[in-house]
C-alpha atoms as a PDB file:
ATOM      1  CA  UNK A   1       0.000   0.000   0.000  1.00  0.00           C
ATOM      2  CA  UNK A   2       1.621   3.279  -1.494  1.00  0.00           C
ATOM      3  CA  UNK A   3       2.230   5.829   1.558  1.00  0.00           C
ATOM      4  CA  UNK A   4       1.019   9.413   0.561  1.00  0.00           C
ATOM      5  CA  UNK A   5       0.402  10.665  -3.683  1.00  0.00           C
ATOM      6  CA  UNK A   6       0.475  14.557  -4.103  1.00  0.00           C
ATOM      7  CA  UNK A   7      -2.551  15.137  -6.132  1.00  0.00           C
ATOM      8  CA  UNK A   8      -2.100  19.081  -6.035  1.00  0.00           C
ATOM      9  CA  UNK A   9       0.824  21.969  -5.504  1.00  0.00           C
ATOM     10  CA  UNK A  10       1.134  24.932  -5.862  1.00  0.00           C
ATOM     11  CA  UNK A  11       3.464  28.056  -4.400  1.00  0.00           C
ATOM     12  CA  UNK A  12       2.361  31.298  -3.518  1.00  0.00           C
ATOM     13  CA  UNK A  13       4.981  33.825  -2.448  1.00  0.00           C
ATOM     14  CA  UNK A  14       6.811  31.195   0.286  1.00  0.00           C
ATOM     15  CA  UNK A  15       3.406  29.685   0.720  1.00  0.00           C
ATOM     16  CA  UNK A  16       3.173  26.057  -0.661  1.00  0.00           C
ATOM     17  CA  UNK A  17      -0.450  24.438  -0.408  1.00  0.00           C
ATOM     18  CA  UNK A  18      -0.430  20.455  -1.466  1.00  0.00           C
ATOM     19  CA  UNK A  19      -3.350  17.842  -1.394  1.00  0.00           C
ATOM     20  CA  UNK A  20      -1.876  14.566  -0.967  1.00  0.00           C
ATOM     21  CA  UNK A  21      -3.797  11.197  -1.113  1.00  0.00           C
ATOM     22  CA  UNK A  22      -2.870   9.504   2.026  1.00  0.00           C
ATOM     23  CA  UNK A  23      -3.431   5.987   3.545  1.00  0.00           C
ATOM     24  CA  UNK A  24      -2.577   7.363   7.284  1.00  0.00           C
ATOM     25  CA  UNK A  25      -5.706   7.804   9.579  1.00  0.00           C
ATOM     26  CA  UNK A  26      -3.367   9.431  11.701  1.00  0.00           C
ATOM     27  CA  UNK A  27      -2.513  12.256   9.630  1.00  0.00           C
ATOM     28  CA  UNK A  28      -6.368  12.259   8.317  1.00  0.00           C
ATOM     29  CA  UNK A  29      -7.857  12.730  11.987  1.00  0.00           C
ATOM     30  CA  UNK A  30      -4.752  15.726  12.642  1.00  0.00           C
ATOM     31  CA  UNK A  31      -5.837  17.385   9.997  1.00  0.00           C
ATOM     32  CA  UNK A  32      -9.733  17.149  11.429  1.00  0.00           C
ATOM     33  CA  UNK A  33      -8.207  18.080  14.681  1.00  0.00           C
ATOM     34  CA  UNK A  34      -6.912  21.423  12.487  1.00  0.00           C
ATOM     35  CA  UNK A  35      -9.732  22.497  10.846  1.00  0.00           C
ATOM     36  CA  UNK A  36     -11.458  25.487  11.667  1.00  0.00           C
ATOM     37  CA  UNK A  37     -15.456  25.423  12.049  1.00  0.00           C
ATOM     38  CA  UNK A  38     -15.385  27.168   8.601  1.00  0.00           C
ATOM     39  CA  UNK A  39     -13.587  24.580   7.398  1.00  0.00           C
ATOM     40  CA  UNK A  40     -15.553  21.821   9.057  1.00  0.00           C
ATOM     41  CA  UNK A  41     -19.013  23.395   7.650  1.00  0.00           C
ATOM     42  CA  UNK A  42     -17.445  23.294   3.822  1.00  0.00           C
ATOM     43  CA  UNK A  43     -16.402  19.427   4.667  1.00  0.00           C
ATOM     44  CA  UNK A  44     -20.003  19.033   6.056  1.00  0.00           C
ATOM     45  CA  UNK A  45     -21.451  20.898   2.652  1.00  0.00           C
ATOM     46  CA  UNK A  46     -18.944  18.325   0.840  1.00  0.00           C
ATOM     47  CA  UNK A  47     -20.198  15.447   2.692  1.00  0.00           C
ATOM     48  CA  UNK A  48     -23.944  16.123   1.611  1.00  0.00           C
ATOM     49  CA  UNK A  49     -25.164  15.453   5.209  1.00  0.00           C
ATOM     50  CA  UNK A  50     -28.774  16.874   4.510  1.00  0.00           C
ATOM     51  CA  UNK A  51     -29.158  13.759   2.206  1.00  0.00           C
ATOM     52  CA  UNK A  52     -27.843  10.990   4.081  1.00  0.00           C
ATOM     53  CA  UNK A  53     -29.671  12.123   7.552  1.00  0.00           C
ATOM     54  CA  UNK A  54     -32.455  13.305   9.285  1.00  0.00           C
ATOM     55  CA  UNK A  55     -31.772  16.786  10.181  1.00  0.00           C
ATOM     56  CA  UNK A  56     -32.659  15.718  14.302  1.00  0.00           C
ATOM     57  CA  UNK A  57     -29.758  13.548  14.025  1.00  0.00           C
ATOM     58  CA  UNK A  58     -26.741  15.871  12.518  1.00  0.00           C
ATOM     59  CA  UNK A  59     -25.181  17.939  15.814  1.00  0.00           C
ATOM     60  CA  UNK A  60     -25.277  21.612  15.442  1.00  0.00           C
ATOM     61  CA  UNK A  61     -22.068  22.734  13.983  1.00  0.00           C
ATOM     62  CA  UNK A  62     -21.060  24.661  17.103  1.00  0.00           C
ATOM     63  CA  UNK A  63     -21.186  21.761  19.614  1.00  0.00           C
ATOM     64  CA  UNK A  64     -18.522  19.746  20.706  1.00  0.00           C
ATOM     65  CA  UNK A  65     -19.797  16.637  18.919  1.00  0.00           C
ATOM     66  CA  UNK A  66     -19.881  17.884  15.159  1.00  0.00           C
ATOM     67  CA  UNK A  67     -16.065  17.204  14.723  1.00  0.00           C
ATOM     68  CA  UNK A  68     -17.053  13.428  16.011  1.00  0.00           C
ATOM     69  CA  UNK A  69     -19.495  12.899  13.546  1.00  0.00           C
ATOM     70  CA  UNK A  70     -17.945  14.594  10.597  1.00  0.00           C
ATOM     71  CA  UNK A  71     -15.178  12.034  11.482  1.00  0.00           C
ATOM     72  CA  UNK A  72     -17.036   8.689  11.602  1.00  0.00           C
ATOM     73  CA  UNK A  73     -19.102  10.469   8.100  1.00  0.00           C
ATOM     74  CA  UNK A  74     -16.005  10.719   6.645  1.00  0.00           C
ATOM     75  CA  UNK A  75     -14.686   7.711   7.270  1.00  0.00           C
ATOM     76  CA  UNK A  76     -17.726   5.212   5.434  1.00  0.00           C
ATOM     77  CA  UNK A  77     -16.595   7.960   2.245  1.00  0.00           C
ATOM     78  CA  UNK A  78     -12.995   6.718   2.850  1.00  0.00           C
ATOM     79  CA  UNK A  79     -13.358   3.424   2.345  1.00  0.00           C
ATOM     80  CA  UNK A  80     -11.544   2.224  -0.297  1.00  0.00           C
ATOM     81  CA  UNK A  81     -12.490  -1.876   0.647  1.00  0.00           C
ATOM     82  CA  UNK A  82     -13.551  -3.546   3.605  1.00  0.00           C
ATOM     83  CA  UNK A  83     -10.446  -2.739   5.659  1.00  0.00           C
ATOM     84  CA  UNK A  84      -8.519   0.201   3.373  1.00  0.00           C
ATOM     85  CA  UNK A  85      -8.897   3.789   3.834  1.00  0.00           C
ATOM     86  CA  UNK A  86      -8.138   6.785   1.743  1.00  0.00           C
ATOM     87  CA  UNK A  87      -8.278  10.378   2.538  1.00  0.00           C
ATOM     88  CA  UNK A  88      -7.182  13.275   0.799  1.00  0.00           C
ATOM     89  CA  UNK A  89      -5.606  16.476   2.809  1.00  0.00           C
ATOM     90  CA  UNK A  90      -4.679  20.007   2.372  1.00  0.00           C
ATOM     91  CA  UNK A  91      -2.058  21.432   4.187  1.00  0.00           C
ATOM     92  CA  UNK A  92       1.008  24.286   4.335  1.00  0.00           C
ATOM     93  CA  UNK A  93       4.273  22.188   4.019  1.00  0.00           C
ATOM     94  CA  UNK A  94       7.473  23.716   4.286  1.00  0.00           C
ATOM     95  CA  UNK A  95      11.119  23.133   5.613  1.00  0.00           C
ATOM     96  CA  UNK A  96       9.194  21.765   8.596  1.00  0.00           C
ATOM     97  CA  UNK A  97       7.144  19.126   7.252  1.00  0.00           C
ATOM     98  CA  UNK A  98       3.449  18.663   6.289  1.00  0.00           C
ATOM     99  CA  UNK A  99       0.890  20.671   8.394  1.00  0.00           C
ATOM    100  CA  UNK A 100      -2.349  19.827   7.393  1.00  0.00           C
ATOM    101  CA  UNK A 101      -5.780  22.394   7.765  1.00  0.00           C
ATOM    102  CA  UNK A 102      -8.444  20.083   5.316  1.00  0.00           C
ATOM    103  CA  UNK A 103      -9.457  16.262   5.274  1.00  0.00           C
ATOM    104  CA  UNK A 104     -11.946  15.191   3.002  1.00  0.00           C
ATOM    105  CA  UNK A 105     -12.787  11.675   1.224  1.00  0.00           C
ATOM    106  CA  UNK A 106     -12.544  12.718  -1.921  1.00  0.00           C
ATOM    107  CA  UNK A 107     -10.302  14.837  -3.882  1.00  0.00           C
ATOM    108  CA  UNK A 108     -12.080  17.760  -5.575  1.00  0.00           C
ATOM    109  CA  UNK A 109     -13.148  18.907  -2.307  1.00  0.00           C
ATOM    110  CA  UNK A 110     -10.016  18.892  -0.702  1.00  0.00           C
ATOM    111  CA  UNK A 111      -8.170  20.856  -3.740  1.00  0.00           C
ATOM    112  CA  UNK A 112     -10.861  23.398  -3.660  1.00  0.00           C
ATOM    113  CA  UNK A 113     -10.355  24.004  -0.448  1.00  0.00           C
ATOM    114  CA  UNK A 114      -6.783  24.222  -0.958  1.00  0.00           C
ATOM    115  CA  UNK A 115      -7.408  27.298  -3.951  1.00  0.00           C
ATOM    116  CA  UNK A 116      -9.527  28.868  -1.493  1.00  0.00           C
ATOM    117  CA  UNK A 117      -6.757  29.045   0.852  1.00  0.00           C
ATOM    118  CA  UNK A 118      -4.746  30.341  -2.076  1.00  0.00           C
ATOM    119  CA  UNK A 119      -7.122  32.749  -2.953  1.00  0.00           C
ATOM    120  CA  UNK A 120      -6.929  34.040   0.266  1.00  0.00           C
ATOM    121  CA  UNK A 121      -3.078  34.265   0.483  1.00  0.00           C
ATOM    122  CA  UNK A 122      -3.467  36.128  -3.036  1.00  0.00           C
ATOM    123  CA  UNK A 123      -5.683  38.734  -1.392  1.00  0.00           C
ATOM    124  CA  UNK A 124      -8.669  37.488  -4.488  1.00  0.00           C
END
């Protein structure tokens, strides 16, 4: 099983955004950990939650338990096979290593979160 697969790079100034394809739950839940509740509401957007659940059972977005359940949502869109998990992050790396902001299951969510970012950094 391959370790991590940069899908996505790109340099701004000496800010470098990548989206890697990663195998590591690890990393995956860090960079859940990371997010910020803006980012958590895109991956909850992403995730489609309004069609998969009854609204009664999806915790408000400012409580304590929306990062758990984002998290165990994310993971049945992981699944690669019965027992093989795939997520793709977005993260700042430099001289330092990786250090991921975004998780998501799939990868156009995760590199348009990643231009956002960029956007951002652009002043756009």
């Amino acid at each position: 099983m391959p370790g991590q697969t940069t899908f996505f790079q790109q340099q701004v100034g000496d800010k470098r955004i990548v989206v890697i394809k990663t195998y590591d739950r690890g990393l995956a839940h860090e960079a859940l950990d990371q997010m910020t509740p803006e980012a958590l509401n895109i991956l909850a957007a992403s995730l489609e939650l309004e069609s998969k659940f009854d609204p009664s059972d999806i915790p408000s977005a400012s409580g304590d338990e929306f990062a758990d359940f984002l998290w165990e949502v994310l993971q049945d869109g992981a699944r690669e096979d019965w027992k093989h998990f795939s997520y793709f992050i977005a993260a700042d790396e430099d001289a330092g290593g990786l250090h991921p902001f975004y998780v998501s299951p799939d990868w156009p969510s995760a590199e348009a979160f990643a231009k956002r970012i960029l956007a951002s950094v652009r002043g756009e």
